[in-house]
Protein backbone atom coordinates (compact mmCIF):
# COMPACT_ATOMS: atom_id res chain seq x y z
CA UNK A 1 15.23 12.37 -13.03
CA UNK A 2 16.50 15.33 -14.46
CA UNK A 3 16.74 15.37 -18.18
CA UNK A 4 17.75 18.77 -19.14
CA UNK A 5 19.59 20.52 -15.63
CA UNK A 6 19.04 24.17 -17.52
CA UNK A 7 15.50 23.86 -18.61
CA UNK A 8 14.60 22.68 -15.29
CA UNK A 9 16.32 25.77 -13.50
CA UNK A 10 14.30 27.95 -15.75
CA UNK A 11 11.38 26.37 -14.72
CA UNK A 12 11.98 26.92 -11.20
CA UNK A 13 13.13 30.60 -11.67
CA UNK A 14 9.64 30.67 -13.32
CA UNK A 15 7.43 29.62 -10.37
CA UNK A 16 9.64 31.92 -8.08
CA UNK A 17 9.10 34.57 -10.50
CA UNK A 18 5.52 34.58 -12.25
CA UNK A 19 4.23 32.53 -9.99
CA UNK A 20 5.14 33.66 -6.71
CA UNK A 21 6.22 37.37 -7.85
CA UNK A 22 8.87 37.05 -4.74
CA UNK A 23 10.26 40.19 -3.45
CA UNK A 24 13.78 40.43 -3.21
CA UNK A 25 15.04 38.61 0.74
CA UNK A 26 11.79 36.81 1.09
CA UNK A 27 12.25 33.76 2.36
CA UNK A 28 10.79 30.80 0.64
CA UNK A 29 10.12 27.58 2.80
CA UNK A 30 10.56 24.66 0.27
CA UNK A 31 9.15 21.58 1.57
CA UNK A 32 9.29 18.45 0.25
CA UNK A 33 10.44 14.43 0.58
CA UNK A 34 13.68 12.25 0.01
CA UNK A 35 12.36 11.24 -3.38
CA UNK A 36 12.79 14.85 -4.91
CA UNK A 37 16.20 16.02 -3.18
CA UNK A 38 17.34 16.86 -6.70
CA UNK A 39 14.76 19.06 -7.50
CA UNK A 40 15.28 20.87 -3.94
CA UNK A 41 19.03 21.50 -5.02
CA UNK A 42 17.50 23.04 -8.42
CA UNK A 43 15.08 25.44 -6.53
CA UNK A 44 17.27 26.21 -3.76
CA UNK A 45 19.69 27.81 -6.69
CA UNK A 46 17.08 29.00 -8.57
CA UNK A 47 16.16 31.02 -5.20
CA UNK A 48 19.23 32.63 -5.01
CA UNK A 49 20.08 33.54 -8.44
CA UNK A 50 16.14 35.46 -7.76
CA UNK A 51 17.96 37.17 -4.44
CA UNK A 52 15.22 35.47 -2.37
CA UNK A 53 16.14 33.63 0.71
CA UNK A 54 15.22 29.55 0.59
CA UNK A 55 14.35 27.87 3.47
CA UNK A 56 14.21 23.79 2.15
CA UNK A 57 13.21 20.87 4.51
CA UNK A 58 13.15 17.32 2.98
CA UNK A 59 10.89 15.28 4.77
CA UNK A 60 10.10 11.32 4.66
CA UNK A 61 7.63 10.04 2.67
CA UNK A 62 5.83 8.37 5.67
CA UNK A 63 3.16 10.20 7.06
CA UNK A 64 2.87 12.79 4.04
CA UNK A 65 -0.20 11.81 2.29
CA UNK A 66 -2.45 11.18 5.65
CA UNK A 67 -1.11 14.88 7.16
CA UNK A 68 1.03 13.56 10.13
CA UNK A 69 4.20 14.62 9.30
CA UNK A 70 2.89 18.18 8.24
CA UNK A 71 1.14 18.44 11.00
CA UNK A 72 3.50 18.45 13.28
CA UNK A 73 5.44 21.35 11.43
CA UNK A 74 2.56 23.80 12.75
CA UNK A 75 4.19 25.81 15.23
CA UNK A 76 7.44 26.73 12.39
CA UNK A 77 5.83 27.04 9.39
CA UNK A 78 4.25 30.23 9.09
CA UNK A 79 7.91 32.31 10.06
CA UNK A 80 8.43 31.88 6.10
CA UNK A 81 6.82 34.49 3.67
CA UNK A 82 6.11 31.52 1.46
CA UNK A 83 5.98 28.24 1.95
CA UNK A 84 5.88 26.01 -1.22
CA UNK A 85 4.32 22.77 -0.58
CA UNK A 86 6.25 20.58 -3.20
CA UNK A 87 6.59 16.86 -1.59
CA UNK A 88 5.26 13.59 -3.87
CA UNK A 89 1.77 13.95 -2.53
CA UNK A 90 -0.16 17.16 -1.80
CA UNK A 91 -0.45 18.57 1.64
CA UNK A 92 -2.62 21.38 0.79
CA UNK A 93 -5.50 19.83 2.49
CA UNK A 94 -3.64 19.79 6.04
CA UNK A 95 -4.52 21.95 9.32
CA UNK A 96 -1.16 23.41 9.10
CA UNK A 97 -1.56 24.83 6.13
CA UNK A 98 -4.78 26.56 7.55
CA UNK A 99 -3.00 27.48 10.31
CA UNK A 100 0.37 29.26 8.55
CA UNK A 101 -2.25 30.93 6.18
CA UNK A 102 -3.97 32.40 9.39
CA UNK A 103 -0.63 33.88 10.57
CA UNK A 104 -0.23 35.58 7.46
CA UNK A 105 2.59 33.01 5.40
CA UNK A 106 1.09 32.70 1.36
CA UNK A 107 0.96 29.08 0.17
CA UNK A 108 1.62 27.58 -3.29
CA UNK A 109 0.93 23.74 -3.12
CA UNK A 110 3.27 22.12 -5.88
CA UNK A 111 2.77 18.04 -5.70
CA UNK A 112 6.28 16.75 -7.50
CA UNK A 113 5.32 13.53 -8.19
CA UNK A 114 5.39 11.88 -11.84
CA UNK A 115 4.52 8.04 -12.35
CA UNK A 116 7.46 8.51 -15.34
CA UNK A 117 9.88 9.52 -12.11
CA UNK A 118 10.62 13.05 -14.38
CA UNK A 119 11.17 16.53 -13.00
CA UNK A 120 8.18 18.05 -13.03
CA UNK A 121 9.96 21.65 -13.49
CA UNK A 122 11.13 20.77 -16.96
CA UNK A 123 7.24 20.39 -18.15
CA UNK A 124 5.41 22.83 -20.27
CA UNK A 125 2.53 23.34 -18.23
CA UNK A 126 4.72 25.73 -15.62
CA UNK A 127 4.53 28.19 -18.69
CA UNK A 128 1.28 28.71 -18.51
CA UNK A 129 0.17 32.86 -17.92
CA UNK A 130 -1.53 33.08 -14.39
CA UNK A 131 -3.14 35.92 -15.37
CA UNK A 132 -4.48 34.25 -18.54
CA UNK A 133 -5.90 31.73 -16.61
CA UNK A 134 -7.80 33.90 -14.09
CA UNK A 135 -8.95 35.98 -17.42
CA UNK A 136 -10.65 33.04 -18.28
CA UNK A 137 -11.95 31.42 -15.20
CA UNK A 138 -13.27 34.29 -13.20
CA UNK A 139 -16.59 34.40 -14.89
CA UNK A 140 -16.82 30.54 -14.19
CA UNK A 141 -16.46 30.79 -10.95
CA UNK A 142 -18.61 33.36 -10.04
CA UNK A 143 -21.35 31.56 -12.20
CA UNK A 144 -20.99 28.54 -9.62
CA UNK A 145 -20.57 30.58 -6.47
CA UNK A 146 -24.38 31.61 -7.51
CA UNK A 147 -25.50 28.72 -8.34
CA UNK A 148 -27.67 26.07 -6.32
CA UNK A 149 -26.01 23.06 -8.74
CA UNK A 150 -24.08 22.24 -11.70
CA UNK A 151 -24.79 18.86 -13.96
CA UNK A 152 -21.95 17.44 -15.43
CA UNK A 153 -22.83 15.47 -18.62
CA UNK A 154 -20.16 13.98 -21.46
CA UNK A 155 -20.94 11.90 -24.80
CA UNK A 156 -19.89 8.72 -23.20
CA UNK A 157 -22.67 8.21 -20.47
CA UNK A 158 -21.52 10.45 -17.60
CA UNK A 159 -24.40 12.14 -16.16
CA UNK A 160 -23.80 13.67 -12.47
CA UNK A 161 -25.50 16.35 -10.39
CA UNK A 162 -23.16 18.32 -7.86
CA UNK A 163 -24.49 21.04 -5.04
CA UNK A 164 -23.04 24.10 -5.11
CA UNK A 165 -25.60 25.82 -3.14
CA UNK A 166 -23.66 28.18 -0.53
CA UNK A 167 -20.28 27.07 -1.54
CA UNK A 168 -18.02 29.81 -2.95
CA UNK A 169 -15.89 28.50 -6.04
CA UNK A 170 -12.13 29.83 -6.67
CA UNK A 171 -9.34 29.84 -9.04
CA UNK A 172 -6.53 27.98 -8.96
CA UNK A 173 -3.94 29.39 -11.28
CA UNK A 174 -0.25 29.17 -10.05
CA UNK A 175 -0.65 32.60 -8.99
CA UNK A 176 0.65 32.98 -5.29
CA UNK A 177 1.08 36.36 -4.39
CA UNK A 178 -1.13 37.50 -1.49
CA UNK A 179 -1.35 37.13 2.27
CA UNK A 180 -2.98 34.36 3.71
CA UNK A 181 -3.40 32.82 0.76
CA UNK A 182 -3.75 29.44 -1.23
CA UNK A 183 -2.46 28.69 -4.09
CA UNK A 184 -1.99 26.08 -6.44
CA UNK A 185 0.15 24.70 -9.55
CA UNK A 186 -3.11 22.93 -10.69
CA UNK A 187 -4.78 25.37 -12.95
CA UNK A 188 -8.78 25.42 -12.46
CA UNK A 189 -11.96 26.74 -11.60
CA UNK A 190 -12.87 24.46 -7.98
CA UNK A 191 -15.71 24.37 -5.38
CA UNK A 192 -16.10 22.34 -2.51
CA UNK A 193 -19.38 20.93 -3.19
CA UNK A 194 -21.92 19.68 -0.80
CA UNK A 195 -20.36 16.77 0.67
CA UNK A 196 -23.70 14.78 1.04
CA UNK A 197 -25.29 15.74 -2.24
CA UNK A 198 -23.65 14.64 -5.53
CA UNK A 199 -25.36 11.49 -7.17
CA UNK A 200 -25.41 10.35 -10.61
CA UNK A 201 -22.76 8.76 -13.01
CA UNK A 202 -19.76 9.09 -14.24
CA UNK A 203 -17.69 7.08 -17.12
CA UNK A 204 -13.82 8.57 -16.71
CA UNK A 205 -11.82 8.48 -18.96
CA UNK A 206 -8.87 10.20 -18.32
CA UNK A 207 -6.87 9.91 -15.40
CA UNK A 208 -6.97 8.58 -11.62
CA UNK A 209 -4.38 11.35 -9.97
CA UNK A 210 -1.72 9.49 -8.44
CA UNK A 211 -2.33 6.21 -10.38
CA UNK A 212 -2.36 7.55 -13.82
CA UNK A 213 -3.56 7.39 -17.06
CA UNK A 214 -7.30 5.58 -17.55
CA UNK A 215 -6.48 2.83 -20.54
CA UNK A 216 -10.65 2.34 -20.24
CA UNK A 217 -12.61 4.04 -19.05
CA UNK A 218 -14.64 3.22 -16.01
CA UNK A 219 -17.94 3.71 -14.28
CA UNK A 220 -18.60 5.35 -10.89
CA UNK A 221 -21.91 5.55 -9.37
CA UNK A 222 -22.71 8.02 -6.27
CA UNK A 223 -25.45 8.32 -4.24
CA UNK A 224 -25.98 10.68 -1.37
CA UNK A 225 -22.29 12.24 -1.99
CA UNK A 226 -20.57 8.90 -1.76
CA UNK A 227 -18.83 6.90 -4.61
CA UNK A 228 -20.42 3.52 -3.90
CA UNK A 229 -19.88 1.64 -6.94
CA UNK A 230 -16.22 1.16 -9.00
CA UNK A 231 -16.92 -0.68 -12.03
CA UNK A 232 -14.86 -1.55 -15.03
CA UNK A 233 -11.66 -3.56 -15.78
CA UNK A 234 -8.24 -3.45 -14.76
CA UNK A 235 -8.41 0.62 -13.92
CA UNK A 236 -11.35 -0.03 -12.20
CA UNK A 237 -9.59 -2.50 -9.94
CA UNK A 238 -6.43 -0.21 -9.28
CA UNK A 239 -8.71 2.49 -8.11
CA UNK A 240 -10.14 -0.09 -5.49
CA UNK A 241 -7.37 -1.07 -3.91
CA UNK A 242 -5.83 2.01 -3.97
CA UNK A 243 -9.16 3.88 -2.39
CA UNK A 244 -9.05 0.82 0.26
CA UNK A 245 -5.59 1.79 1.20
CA UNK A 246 -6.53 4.89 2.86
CA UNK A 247 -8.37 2.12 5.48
CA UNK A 248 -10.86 5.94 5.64
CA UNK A 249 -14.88 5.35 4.48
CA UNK A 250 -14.61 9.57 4.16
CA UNK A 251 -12.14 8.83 1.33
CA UNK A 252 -15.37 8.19 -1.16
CA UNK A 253 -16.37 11.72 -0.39
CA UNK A 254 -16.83 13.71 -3.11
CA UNK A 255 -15.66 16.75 -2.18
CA UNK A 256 -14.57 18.71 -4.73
CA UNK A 257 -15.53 19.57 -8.53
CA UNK A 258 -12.72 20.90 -10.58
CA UNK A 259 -12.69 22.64 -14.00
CA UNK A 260 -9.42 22.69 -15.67
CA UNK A 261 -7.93 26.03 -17.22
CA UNK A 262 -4.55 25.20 -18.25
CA UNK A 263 -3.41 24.97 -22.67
CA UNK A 264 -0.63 23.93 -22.35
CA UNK A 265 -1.41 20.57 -20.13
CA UNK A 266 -1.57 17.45 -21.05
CA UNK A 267 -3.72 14.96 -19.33
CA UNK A 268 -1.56 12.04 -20.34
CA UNK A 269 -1.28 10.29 -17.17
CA UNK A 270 2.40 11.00 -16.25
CA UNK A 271 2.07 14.22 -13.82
CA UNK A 272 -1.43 14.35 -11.67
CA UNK A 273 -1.55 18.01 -10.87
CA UNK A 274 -1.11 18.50 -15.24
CA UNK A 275 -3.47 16.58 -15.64
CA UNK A 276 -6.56 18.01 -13.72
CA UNK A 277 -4.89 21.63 -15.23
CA UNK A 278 -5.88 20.68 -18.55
CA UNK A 279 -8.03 22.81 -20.25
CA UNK A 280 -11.15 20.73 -21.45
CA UNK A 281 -11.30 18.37 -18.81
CA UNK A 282 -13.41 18.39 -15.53
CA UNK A 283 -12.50 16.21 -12.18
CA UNK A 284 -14.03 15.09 -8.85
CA UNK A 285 -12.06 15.53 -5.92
CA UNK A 286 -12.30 12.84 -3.24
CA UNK A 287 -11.60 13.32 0.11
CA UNK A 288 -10.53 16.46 2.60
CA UNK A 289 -11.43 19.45 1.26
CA UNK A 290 -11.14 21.80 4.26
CA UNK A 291 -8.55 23.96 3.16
CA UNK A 292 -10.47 24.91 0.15
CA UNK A 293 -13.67 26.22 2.03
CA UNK A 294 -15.50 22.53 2.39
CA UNK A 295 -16.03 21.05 5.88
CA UNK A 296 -14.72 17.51 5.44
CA UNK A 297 -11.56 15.80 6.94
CA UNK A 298 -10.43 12.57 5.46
CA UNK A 299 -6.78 10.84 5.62
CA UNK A 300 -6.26 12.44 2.15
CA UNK A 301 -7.23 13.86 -1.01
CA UNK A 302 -6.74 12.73 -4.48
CA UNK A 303 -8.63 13.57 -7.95
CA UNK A 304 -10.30 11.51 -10.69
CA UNK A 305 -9.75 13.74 -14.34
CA UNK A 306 -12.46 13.17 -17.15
CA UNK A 307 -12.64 14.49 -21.18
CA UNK A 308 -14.77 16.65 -22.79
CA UNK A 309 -17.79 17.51 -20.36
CA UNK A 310 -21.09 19.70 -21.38
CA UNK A 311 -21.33 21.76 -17.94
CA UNK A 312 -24.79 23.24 -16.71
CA UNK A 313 -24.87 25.54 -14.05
CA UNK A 314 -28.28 25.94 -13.24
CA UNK A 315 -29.50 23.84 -16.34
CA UNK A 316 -27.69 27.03 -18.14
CA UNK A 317 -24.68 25.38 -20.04
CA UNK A 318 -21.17 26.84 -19.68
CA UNK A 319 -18.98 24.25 -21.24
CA UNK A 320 -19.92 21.98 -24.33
CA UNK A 321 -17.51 19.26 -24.46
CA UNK A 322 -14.89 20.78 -23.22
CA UNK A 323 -14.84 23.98 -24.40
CA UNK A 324 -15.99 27.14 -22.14
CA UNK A 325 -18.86 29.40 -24.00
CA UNK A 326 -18.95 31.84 -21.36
């Protein structure tokens, strides 16, 4: 649903812009689903009022999530400059990608999916600098990539060890503007931790990706780099059955901690990829995570988003709740 048809143009002229600082006849490979043809119409006019070339391919939504339908895009994907991964669920996760990145294609994965049905061009995140947020996450990165572990601890009882030992952490930060390349429209600091290592517990409280806002927050206990115990109320029960779904036991991997960078999200529940960007938060990544330097395949990927954390790297803090004082 598109609310305001000039607003959301401007957003898209902004990715293609800022984001992707496209060269004039580039061509731009614009993938996504039948549930955002509208917002493929917006971008494939925002392209050429840019004087890049789009390339858009609307896929169906079955198969997305688990890879399938991706995957079999392998061989065609990496003729574009840039391909721009923008379909309900993310595919950033997916061989192909790995494979057009290889070949020398840059990728920005840009999830369009909002549980309000909204155009996810029109929100205020997009605006966001890139180079602000690399300004301010480069020295937390690099603090991880040397580090052997982080503890993540918050006010309300979380209390979770992850290993980052031999794991190089990146930036996320909309940027997408080099060769063989990932980027990302969720703006954070993320490492794909030690799949058989995290343990501890964590009370989240603010949203489950895809599924939305937390209403109350919940417990999750992990042992051995597993989530083995959901507990809590009605969110608790969602995240069950939805983490069932995936009919995948790799799915309760935690894969991947995630340090949001972005001011000008929101973690309100209504766009996932806003709200792991928002600044003050910190989330766990479940599932794949191969395509961000981790060496675990699952049948998808999702994020769980939590307020205000103290972060030690090292048992030196970084973050007291929620606010970076390095």
């Amino acid at each position: 649903m598109i609310k305001d048809r000039e607003n959301a143009l401007a957003g898209a002229r902004c990715i293609i812009q800022n984001w992707l600082e496209a060269k004039e006849s580039e061509v731009i490979h614009f993938i996504t689903d039948e549930s955002h043809k509208k917002e493929a119409d917006i971008f494939e006019l925002a392209a050429f009022e840019c004087g890049v070339v789009p390339k858009i391919s609307i896929l169906s939504l079955d198969g997305v999530q688990s890879g399938e339908v991706i995957d079999k895009m392998k061989n065609t994907m990496y003729y574009s400059d840039v391909i721009v991964g923008a379909t309900h669920y993310s595919f950033v996760t997916t061989e192909a990608v790995e494979f057009a990145l290889k070949k020398g294609s840059r990728f920005l994965s840009f999830p369009m999916h909002t549980n309000d049905g909204s155009c996810i061009f029109e929100r205020e995140f997009i605006r966001m600098s890139p180079k602000l947020a690399k300004k301010m996450g480069k020295p937390v990165a690099q603090s991880i990539t040397d580090a052997r572990e982080v503890v993540v601890k918050t006010k309300k009882g979380t209390n979770v060890a992850f290993s980052a030992k031999n794991r190089n952490a990146g930036i996320f930060a909309g940027s997408c503007t080099r060769k063989g390349k990932i980027a990302s429209s969720s703006f954070e600091v993320y490492v794909p931790i030690v799949e058989t290592a995290t343990k501890g517990r964590v009370i989240a409280d603010g949203s489950l990706g895809y599924l939305g806002r937390i209403s109350n927050p919940i417990e999750l206990i992990f042992e051995a780099g597993y989530l083995v115990e959901i507990n809590g109320g009605e969110d608790a029960l969602r995240l069950k059955k939805y983490m069932e779904s995936f009919g995948d036991k790799e799915i309760y991997c935690a894969a991947e901690l995630g340090i949001g960078l972005n001011t000008k999200s929101k973690c309100d529940g209504i766009c996932y990829i806003e709200d792991e960007s928002t600044y003050g938060t910190f989330h766990i990544g479940f599932g794949r995570n191969i395509a961000l330097g981790g060496m675990h395949e699952a049948r998808g990927h999702f994020d769980i988003v939590t307020h205000s954390p103290d972060i030690f790297v090292d048992e030196v803090v970084i973050m007291e709740n929620g606010e970076f004082i390095i």
